[in-house]
C-alpha atoms as a PDB file:
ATOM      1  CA  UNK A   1    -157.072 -49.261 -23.743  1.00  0.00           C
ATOM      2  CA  UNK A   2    -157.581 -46.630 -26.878  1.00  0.00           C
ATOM      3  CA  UNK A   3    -155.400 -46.037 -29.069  1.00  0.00           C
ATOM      4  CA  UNK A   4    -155.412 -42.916 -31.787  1.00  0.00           C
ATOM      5  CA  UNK A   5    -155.373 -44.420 -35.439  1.00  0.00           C
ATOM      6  CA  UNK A   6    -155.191 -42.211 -38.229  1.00  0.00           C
ATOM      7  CA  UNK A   7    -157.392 -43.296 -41.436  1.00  0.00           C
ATOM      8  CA  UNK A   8    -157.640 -41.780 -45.113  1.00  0.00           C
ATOM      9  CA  UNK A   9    -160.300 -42.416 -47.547  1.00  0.00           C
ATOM     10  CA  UNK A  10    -161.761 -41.650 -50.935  1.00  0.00           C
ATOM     11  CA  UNK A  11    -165.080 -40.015 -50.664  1.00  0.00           C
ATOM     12  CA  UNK A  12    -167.954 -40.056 -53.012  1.00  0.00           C
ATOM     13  CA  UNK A  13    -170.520 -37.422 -52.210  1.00  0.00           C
ATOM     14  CA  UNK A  14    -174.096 -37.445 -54.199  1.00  0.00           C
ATOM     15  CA  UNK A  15    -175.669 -34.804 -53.922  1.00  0.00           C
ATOM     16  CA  UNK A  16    -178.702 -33.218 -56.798  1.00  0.00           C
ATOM     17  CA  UNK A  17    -178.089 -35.474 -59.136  1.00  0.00           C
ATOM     18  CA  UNK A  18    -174.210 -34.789 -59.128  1.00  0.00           C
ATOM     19  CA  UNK A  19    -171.339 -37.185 -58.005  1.00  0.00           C
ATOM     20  CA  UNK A  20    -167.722 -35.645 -56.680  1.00  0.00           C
ATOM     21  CA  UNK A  21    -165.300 -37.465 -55.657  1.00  0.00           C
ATOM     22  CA  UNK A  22    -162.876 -36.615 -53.632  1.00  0.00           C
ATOM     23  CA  UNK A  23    -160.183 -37.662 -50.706  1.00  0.00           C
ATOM     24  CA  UNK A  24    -161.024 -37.381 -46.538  1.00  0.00           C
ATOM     25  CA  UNK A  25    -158.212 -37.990 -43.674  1.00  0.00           C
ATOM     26  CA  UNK A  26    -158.607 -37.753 -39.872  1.00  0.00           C
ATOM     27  CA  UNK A  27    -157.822 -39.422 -36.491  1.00  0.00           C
ATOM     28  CA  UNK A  28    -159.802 -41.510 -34.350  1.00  0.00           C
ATOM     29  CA  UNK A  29    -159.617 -43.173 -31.023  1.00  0.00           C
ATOM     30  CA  UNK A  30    -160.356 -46.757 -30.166  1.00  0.00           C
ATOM     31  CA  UNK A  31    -159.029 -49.604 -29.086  1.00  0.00           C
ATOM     32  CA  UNK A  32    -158.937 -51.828 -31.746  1.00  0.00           C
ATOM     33  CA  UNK A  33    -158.458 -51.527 -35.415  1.00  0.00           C
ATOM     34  CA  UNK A  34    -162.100 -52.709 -36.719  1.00  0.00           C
ATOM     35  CA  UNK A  35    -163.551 -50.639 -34.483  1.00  0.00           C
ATOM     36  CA  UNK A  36    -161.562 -47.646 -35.438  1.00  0.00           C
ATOM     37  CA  UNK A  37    -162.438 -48.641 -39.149  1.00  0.00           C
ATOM     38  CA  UNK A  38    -166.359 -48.536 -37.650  1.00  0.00           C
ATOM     39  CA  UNK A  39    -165.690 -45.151 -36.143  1.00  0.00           C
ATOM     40  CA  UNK A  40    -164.294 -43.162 -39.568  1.00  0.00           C
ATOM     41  CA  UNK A  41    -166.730 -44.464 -41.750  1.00  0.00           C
ATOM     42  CA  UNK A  42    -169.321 -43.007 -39.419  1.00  0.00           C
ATOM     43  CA  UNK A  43    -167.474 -39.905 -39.321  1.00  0.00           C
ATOM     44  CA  UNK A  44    -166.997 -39.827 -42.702  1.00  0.00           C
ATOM     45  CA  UNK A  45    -171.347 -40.373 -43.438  1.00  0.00           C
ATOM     46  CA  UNK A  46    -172.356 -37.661 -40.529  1.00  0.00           C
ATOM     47  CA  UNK A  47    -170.349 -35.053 -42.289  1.00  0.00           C
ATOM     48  CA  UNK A  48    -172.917 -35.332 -45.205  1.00  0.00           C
ATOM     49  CA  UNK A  49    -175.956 -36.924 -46.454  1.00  0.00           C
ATOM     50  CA  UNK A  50    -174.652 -38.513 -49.783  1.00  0.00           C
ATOM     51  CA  UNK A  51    -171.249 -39.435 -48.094  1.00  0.00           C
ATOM     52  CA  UNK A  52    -169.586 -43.036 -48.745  1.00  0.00           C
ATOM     53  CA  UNK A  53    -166.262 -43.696 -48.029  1.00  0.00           C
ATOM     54  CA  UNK A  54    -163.900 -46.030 -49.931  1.00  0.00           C
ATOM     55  CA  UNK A  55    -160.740 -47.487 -50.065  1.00  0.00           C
ATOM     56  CA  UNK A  56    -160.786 -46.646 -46.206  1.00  0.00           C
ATOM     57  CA  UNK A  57    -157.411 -47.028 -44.636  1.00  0.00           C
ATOM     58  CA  UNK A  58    -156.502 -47.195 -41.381  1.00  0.00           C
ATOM     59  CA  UNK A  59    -152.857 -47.541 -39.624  1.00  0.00           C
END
């Protein structure tokens, strides 16, 4: 059965040469916790090309 877990994460977007950094948060649903982990850091990279998350956290 899914469950919602929320997750937060630093972001690091490249992007012409220049690096931001910056913080992402959101809720996903799945039923365990590695695969919600699996399912924010791709939501996380299809939101940009450059896009890595870090420090991902999810409870």
């Amino acid at each position: 059965m899914a469950k919602h877990w929320n997750w937060n994460a630093t972001v690091v977007e490249q992007k012409n040469g220049k690096r931001r950094v910056g913080s992402a948060s959101g809720e996903v649903k799945a039923p365990t916790r590695k695969a919600a982990r699996d399912a924010a850091r791709r939501e996380v990279e299809r939101k940009g090309s450059g896009r890595t998350a870090y420090e991902l956290r999810v409870f």
